[in-house]
Protein backbone atom coordinates (compact mmCIF):
# COMPACT_ATOMS: atom_id res chain seq x y z
CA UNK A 1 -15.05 -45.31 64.28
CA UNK A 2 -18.47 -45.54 65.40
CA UNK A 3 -21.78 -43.86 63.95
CA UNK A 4 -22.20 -40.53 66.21
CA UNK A 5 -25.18 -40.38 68.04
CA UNK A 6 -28.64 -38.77 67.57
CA UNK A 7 -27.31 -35.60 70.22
CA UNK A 8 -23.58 -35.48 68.65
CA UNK A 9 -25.40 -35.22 65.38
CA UNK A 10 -27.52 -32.41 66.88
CA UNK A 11 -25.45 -30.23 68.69
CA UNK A 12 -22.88 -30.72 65.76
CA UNK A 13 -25.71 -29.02 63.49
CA UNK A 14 -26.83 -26.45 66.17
CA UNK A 15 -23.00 -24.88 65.76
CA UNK A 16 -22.60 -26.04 62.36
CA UNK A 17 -21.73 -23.28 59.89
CA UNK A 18 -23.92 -24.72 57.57
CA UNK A 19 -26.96 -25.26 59.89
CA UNK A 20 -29.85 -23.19 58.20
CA UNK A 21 -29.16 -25.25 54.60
CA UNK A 22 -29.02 -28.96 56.38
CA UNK A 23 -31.20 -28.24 59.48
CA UNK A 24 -33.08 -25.11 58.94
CA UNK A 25 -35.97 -26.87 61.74
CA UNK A 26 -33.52 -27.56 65.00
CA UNK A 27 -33.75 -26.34 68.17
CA UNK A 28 -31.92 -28.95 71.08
CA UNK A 29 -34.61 -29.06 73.18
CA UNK A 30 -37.23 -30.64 71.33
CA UNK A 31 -36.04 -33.65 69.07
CA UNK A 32 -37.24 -32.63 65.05
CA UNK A 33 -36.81 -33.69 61.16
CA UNK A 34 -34.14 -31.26 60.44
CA UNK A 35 -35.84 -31.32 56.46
CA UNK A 36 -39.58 -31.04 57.25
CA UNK A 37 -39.97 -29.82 61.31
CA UNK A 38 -42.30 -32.93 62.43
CA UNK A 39 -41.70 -33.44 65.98
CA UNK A 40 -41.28 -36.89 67.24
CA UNK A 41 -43.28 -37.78 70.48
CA UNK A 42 -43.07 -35.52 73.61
CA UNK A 43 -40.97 -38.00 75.48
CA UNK A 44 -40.89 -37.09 79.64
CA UNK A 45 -37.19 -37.73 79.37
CA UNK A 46 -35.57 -34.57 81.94
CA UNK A 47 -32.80 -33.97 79.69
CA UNK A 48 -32.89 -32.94 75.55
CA UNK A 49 -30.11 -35.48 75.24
CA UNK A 50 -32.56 -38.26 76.82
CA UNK A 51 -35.52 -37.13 74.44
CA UNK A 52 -33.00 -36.88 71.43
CA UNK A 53 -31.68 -40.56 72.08
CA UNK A 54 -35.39 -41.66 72.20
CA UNK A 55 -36.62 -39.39 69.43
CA UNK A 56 -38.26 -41.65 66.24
CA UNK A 57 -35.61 -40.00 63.73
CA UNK A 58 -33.02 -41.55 61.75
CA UNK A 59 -29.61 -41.11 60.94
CA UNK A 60 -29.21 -39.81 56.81
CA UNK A 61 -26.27 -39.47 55.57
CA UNK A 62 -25.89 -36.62 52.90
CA UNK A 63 -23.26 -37.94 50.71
CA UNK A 64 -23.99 -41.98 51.37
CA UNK A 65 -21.87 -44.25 52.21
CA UNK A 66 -22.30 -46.42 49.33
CA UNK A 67 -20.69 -42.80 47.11
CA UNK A 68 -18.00 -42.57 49.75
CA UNK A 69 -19.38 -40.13 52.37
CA UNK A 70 -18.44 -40.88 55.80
CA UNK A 71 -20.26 -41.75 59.28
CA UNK A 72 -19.26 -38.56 60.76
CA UNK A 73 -21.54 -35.94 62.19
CA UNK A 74 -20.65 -33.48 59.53
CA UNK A 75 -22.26 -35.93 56.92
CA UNK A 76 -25.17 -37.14 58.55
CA UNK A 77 -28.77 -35.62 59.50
CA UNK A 78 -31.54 -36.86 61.45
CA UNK A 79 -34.82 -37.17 59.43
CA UNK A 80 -38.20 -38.80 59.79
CA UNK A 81 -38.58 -41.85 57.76
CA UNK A 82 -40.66 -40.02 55.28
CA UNK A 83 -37.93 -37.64 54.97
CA UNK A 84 -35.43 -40.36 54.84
CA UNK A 85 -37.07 -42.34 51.98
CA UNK A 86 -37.19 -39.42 49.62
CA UNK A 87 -34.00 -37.75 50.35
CA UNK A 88 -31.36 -37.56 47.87
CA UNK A 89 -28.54 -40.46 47.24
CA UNK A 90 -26.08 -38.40 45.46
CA UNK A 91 -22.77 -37.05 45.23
CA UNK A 92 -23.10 -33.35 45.55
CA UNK A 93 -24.00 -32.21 49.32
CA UNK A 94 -25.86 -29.34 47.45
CA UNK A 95 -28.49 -31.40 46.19
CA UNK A 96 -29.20 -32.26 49.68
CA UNK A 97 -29.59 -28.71 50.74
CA UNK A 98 -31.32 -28.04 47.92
CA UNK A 99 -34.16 -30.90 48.68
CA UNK A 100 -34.12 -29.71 52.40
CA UNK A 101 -34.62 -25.88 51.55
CA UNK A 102 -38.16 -27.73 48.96
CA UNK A 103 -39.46 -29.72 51.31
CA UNK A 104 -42.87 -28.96 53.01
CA UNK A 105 -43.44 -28.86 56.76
CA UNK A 106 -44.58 -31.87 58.35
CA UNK A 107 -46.84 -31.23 61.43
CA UNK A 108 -45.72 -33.64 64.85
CA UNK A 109 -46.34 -36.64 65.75
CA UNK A 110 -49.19 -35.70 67.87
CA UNK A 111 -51.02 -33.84 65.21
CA UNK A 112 -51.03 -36.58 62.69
CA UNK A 113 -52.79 -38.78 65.62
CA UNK A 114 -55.22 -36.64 65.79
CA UNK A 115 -56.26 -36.35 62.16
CA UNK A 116 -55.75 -39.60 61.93
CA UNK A 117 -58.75 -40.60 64.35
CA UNK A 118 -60.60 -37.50 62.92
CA UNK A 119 -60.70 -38.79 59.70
CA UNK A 120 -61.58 -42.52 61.03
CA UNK A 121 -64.70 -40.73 62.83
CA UNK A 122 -65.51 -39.24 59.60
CA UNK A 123 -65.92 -43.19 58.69
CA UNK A 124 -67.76 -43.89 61.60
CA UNK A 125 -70.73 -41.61 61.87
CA UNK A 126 -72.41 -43.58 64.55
CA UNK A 127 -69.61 -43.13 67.13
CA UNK A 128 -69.97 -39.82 66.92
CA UNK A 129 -73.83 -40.19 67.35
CA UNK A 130 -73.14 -42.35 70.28
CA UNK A 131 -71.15 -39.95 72.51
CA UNK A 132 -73.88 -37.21 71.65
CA UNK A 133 -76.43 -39.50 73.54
CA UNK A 134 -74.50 -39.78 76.80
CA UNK A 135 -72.81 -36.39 76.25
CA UNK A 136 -74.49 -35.22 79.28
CA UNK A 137 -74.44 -37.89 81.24
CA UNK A 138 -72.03 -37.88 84.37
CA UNK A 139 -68.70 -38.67 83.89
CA UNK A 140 -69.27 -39.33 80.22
CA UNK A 141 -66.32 -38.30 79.25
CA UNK A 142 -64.27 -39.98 81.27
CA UNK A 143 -66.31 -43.40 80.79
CA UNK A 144 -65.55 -43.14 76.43
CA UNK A 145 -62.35 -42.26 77.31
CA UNK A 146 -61.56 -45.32 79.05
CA UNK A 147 -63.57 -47.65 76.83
CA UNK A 148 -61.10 -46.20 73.86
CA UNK A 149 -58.59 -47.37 76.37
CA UNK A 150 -59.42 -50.38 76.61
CA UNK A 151 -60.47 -51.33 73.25
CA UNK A 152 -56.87 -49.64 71.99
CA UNK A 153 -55.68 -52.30 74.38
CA UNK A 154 -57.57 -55.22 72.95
CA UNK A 155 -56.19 -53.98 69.36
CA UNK A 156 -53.06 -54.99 66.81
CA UNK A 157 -50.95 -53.32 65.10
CA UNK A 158 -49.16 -53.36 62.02
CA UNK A 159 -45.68 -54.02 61.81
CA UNK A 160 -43.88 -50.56 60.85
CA UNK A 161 -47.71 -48.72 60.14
CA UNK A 162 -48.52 -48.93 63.78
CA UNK A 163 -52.28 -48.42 64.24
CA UNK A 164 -54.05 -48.58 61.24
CA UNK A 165 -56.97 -46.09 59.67
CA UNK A 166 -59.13 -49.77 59.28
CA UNK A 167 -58.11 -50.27 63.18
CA UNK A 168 -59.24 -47.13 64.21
CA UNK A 169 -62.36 -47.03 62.44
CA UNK A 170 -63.07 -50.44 64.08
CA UNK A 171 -62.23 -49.48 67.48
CA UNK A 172 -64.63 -46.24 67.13
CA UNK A 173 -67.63 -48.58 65.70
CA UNK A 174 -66.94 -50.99 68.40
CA UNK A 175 -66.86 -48.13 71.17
CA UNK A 176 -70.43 -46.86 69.57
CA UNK A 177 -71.97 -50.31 69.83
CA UNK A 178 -70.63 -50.47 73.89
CA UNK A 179 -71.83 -46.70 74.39
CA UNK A 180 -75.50 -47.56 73.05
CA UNK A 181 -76.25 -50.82 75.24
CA UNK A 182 -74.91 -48.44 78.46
CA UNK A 183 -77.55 -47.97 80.72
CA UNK A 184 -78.54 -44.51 80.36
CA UNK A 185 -79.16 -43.47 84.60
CA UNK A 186 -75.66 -45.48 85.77
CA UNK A 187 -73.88 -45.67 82.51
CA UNK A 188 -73.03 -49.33 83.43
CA UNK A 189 -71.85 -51.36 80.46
CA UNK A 190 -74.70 -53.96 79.46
């Protein structure tokens, strides 16, 4: 028998008797951590089943496989990694409940972007004095927005971190230096 996927184990939960204990956070049409509520990306995917396939959760099981518990819906939840890497391995589904019903809310995907570059600007006062300088330029917002772009583009990443806080710091520093040597009438890059 093969593993159910990401919407079986969804729906199964959504009509599951014991749905507030093991996934207190679902709703089907916007893929979530059944333990903590983060949302995964906003995928543009026209049907929940299509964002649920896509969504950046895993498969848990509650009783694990390695203590006997099977690959069936009924014994398996879809959690962020986070989630996933401190759930409990044990026996006894309660414990699992009982770790769900204790764990703090995570906020989504998008969120955690955001403070994540907020706290990078924090680390990179002069970007922040940059963009006040042109701030009333035309188009200025527009122009840094593409420049983050870009220099996003020109950027790596780190294997299962994704963009890191050292990356982003560099790519605001690196926008700051480019928004200084603009040409203050045309805003041409110099």
């Amino acid at each position: 028998m093969s593993m159910p996927s990401k919407w079986e184990i969804a729906q199964f939960w959504e009509q599951g008797r014991n749905r507030d204990e093991f996934a207190p956070h679902l709703s089907l049409v916007e893929p979530c951590c059944f333990a903590c509520g983060w949302f995964s990306e906003c995928w543009e995917e026209k049907t929940p089943r299509a964002r649920w396939r896509r969504a950046r959760l895993e498969r848990a099981h509650i009783v694990p496989r390695s203590l006997g518990g099977p690959d069936t819906a009924d014994n398996l939840l879809l959690l962020c990694r986070p989630c996933h890497e401190d759930s409990p391995d044990w026996a006894d589904p309660r414990q699992m409940a009982r770790w769900i019903a204790t764990r703090a809310e995570r906020p989504s995907k998008e969120v955690e972007t955001f403070q994540a570059w907020f706290a990078a600007a924090s680390e990179a006062p002069e970007f922040r004095d940059a963009v006040a300088s042109v701030a009333t330029e035309q188009n200025a917002q527009e122009r840094v927005m593409d420049l983050l772009q870009g220099l996003m583009a020109q950027a790596g990443t780190h294997f299962a971190v994704g963009t890191s806080p050292g990356t982003r710091v560099a790519v605001l520093r690196t926008a700051a230096e480019r928004i200084r040597s603009w040409d203050k009438h045309g805003m041409s890059d110099g």
